[in-house]
PDB file of N, CA and C in Angstrom:
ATOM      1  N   UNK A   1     115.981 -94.528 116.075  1.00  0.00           N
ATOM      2  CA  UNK A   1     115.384 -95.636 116.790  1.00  0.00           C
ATOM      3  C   UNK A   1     113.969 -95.904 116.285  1.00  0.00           C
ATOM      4  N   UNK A   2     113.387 -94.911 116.312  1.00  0.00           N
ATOM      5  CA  UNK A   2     112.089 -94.964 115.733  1.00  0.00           C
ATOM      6  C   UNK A   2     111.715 -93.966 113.869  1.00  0.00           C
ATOM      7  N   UNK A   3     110.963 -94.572 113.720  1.00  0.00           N
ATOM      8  CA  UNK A   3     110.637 -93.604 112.141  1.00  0.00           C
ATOM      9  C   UNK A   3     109.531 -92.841 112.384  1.00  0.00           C
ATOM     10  N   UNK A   4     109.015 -91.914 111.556  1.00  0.00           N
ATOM     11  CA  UNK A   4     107.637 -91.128 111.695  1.00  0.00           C
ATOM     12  C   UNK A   4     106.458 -91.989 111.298  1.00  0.00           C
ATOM     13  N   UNK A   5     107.216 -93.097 111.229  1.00  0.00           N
ATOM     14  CA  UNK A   5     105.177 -93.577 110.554  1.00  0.00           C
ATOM     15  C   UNK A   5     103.899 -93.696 111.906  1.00  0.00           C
ATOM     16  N   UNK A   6     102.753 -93.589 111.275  1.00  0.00           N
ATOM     17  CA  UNK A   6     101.866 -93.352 112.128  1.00  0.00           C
ATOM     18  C   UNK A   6     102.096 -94.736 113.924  1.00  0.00           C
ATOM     19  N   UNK A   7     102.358 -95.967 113.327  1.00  0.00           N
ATOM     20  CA  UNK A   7     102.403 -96.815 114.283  1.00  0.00           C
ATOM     21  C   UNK A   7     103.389 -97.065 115.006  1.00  0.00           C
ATOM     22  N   UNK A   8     104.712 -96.202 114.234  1.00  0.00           N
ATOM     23  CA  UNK A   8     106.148 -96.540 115.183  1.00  0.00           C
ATOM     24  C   UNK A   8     105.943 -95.368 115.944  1.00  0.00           C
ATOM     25  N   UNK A   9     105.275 -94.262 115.950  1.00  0.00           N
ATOM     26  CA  UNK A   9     104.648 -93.269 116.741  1.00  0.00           C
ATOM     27  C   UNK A   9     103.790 -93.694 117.890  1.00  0.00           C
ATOM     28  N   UNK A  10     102.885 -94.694 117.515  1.00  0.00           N
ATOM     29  CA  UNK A  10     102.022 -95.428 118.934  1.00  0.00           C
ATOM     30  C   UNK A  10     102.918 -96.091 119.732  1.00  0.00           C
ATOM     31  N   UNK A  11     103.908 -96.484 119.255  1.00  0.00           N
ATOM     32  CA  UNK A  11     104.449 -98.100 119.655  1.00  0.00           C
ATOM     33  C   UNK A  11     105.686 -97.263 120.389  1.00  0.00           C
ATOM     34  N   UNK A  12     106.543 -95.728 120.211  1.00  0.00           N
ATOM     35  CA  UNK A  12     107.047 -95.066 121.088  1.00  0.00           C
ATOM     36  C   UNK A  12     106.784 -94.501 122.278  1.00  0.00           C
ATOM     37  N   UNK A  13     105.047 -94.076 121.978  1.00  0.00           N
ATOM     38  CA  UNK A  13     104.051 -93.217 123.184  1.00  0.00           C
ATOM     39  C   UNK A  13     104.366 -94.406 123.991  1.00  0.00           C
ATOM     40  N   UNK A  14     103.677 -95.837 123.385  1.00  0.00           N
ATOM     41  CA  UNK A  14     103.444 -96.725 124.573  1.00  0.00           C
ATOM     42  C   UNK A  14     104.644 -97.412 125.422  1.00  0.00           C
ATOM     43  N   UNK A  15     105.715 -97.198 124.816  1.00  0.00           N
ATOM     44  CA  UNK A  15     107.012 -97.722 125.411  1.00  0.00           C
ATOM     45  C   UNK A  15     107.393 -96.724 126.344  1.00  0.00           C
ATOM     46  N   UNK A  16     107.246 -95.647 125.978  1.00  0.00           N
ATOM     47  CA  UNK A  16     107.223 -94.304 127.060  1.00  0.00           C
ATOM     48  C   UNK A  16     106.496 -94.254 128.048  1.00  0.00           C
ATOM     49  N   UNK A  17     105.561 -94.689 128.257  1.00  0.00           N
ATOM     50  CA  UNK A  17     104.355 -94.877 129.476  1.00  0.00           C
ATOM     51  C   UNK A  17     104.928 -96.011 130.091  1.00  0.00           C
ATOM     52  N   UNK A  18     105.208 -97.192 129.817  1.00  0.00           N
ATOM     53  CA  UNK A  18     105.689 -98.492 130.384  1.00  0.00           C
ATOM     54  C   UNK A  18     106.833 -98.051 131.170  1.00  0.00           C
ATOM     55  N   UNK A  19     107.808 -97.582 130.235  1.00  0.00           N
ATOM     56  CA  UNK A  19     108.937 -96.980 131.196  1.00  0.00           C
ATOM     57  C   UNK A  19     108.782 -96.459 132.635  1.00  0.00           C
ATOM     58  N   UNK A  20     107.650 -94.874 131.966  1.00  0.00           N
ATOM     59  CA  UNK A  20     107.158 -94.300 133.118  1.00  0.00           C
ATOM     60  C   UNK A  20     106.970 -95.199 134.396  1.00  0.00           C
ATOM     61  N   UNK A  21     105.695 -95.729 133.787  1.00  0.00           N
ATOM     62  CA  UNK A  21     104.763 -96.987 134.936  1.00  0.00           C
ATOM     63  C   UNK A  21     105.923 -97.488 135.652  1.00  0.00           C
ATOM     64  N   UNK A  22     106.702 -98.037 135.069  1.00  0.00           N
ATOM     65  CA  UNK A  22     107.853 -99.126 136.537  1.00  0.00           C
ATOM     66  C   UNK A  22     108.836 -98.246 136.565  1.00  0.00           C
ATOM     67  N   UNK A  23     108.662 -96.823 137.009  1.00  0.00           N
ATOM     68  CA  UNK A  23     109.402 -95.960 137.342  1.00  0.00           C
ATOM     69  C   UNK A  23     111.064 -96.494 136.121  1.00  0.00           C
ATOM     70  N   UNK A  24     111.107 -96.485 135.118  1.00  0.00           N
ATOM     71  CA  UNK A  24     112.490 -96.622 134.469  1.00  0.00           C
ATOM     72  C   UNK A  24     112.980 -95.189 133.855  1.00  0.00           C
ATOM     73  N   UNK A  25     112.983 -94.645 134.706  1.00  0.00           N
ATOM     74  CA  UNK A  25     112.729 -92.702 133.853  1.00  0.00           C
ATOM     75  C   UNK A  25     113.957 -92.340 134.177  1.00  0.00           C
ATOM     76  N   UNK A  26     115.391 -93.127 134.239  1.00  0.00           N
ATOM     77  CA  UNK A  26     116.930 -92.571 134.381  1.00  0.00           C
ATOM     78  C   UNK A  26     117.433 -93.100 133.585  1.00  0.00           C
ATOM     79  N   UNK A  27     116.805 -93.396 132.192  1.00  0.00           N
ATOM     80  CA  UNK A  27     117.931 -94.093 131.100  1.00  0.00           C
ATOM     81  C   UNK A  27     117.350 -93.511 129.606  1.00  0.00           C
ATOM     82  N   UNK A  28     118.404 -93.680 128.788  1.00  0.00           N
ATOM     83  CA  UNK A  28     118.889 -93.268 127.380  1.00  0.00           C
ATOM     84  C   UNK A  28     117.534 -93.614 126.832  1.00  0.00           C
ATOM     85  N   UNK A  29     116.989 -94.862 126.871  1.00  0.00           N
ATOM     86  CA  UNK A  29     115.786 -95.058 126.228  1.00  0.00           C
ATOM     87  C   UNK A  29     114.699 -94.051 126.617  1.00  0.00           C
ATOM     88  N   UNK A  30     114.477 -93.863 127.930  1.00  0.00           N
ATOM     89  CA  UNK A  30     113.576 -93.662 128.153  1.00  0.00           C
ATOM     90  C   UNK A  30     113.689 -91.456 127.699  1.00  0.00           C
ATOM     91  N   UNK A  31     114.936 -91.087 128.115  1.00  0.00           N
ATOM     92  CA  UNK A  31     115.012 -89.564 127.146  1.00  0.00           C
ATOM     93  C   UNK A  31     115.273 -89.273 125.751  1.00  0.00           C
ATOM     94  N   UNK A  32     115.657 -90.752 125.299  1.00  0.00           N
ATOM     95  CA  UNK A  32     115.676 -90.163 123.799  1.00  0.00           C
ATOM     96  C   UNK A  32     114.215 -90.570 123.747  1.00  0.00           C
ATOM     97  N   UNK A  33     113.014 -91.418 124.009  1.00  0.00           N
ATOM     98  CA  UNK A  33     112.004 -91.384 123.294  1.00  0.00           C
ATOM     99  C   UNK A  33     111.354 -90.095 124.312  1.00  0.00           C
ATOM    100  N   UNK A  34     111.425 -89.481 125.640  1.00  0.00           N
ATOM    101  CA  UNK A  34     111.057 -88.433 125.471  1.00  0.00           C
ATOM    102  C   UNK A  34     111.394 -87.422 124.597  1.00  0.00           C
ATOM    103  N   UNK A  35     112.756 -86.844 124.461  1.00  0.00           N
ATOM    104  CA  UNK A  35     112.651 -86.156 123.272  1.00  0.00           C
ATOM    105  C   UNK A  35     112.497 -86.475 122.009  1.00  0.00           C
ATOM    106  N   UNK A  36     111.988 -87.350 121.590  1.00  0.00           N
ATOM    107  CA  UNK A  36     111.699 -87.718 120.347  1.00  0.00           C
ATOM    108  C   UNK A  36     109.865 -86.981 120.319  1.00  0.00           C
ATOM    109  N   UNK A  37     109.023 -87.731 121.373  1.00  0.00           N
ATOM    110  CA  UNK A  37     108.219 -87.413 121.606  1.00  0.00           C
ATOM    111  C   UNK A  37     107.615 -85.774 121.686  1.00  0.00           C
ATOM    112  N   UNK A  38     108.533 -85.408 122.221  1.00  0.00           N
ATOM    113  CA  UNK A  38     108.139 -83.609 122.753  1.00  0.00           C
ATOM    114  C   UNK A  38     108.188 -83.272 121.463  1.00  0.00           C
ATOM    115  N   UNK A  39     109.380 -83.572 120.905  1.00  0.00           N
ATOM    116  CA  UNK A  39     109.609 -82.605 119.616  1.00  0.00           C
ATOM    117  C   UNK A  39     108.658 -83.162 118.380  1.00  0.00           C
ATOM    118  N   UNK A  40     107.784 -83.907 118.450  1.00  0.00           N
ATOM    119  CA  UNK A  40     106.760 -84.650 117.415  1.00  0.00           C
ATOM    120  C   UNK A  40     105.499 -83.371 117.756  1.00  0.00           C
ATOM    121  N   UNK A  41     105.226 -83.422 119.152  1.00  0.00           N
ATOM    122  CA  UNK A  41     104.557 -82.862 119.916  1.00  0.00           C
ATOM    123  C   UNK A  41     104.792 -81.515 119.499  1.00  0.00           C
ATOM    124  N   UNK A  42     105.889 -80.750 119.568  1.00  0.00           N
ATOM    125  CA  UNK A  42     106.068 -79.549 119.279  1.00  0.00           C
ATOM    126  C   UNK A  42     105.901 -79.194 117.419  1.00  0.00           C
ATOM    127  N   UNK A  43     105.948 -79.567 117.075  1.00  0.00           N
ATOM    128  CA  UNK A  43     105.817 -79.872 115.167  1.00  0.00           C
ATOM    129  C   UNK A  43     104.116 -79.362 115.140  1.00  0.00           C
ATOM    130  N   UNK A  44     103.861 -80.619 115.664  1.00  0.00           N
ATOM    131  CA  UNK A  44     101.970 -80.774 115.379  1.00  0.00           C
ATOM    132  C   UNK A  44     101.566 -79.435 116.342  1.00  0.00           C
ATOM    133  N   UNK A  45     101.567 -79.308 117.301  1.00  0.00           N
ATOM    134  CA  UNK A  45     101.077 -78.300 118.240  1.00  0.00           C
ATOM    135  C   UNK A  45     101.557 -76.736 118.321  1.00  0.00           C
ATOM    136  N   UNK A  46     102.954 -76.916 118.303  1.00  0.00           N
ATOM    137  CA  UNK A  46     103.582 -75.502 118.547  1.00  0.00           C
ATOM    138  C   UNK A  46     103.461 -74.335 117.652  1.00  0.00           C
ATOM    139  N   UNK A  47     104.021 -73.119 118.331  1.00  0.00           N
ATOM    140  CA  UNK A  47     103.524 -72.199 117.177  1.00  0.00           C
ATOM    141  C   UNK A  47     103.928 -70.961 118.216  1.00  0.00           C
ATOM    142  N   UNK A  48     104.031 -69.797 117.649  1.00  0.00           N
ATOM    143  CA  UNK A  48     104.542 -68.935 118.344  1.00  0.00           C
ATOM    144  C   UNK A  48     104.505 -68.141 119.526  1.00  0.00           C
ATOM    145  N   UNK A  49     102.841 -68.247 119.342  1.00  0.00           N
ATOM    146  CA  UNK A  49     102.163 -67.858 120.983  1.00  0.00           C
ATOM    147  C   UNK A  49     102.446 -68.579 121.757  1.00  0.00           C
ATOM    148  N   UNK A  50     103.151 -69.669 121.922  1.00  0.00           N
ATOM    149  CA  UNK A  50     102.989 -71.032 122.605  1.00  0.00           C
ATOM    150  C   UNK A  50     104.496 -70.635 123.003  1.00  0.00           C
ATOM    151  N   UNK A  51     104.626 -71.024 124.732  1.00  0.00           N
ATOM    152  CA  UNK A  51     106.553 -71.217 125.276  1.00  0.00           C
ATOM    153  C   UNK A  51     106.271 -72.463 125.867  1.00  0.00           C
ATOM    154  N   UNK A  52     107.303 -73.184 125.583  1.00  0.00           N
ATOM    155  CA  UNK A  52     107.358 -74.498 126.467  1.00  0.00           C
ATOM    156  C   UNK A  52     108.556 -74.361 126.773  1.00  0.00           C
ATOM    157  N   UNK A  53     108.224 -74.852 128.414  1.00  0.00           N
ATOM    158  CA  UNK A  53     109.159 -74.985 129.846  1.00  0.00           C
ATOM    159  C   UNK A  53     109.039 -76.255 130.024  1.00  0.00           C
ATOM    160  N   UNK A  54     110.485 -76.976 130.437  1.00  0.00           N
ATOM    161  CA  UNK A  54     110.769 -77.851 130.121  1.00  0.00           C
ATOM    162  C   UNK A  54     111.080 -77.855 131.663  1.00  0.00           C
ATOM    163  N   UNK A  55     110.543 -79.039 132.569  1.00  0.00           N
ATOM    164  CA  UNK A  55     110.942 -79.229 134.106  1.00  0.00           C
ATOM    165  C   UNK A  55     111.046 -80.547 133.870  1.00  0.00           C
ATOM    166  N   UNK A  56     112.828 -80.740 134.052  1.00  0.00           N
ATOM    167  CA  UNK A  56     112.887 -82.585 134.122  1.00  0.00           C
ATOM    168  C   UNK A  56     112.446 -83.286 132.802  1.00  0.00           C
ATOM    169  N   UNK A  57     111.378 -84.325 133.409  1.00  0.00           N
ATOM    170  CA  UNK A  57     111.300 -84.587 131.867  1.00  0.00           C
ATOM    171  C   UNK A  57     109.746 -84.228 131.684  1.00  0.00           C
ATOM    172  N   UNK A  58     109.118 -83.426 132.191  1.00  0.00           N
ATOM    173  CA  UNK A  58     107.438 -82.844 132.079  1.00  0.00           C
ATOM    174  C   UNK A  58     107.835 -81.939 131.367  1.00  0.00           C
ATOM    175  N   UNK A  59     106.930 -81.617 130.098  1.00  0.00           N
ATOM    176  CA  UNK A  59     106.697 -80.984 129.399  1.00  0.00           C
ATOM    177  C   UNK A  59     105.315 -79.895 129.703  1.00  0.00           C
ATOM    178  N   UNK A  60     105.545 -78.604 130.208  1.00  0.00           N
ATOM    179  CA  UNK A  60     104.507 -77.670 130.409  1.00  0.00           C
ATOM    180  C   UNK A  60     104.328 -76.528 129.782  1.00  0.00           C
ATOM    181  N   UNK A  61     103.317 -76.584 129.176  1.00  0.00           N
ATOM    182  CA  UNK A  61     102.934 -75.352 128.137  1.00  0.00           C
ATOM    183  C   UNK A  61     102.219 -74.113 128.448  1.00  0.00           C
ATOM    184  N   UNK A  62     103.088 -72.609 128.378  1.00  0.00           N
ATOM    185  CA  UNK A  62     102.691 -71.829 129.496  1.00  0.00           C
ATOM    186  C   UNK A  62     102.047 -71.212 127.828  1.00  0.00           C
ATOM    187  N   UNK A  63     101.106 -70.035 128.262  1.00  0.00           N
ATOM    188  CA  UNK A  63     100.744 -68.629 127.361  1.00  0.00           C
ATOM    189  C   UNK A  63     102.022 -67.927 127.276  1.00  0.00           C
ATOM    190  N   UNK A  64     102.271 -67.091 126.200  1.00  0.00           N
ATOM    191  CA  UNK A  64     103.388 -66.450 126.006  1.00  0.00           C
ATOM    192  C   UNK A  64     102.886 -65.155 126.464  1.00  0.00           C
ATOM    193  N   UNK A  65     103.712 -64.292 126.769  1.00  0.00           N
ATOM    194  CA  UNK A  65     103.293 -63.152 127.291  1.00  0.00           C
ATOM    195  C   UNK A  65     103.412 -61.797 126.748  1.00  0.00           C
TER     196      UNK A  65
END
């Protein structure tokens, strides 16, 4: 749906927030660009010390233990 370039990356964040905003958070669009998102998120950020718990569709990043 989307590619990695830097602006089809803005133009997913912001379609993801819109969704959010008028509560549209029970459809295909709106979880495939969350997981599209997390896992962009997890690339750039993640790393081994790092566990992510996944509640719904919030993404929370605990300390590993």
């Amino acid at each position: 749906m989307y590619d990695h370039s830097e602006n089809a990356e803005h133009e997913a964040v912001t379609r993801l927030f819109e969704l959010a905003r008028n509560g549209e958070t029970d459809n295909c669009e709106y979880s495939q660009l969350d997981s599209m998102i997390y896992g962009r998120l997890a690339q750039a950020y993640g790393g081994a010390e790092q566990v992510a718990t996944r509640a719904g569709s919030i993404q929370v990043q605990t300390a590993a233990a």
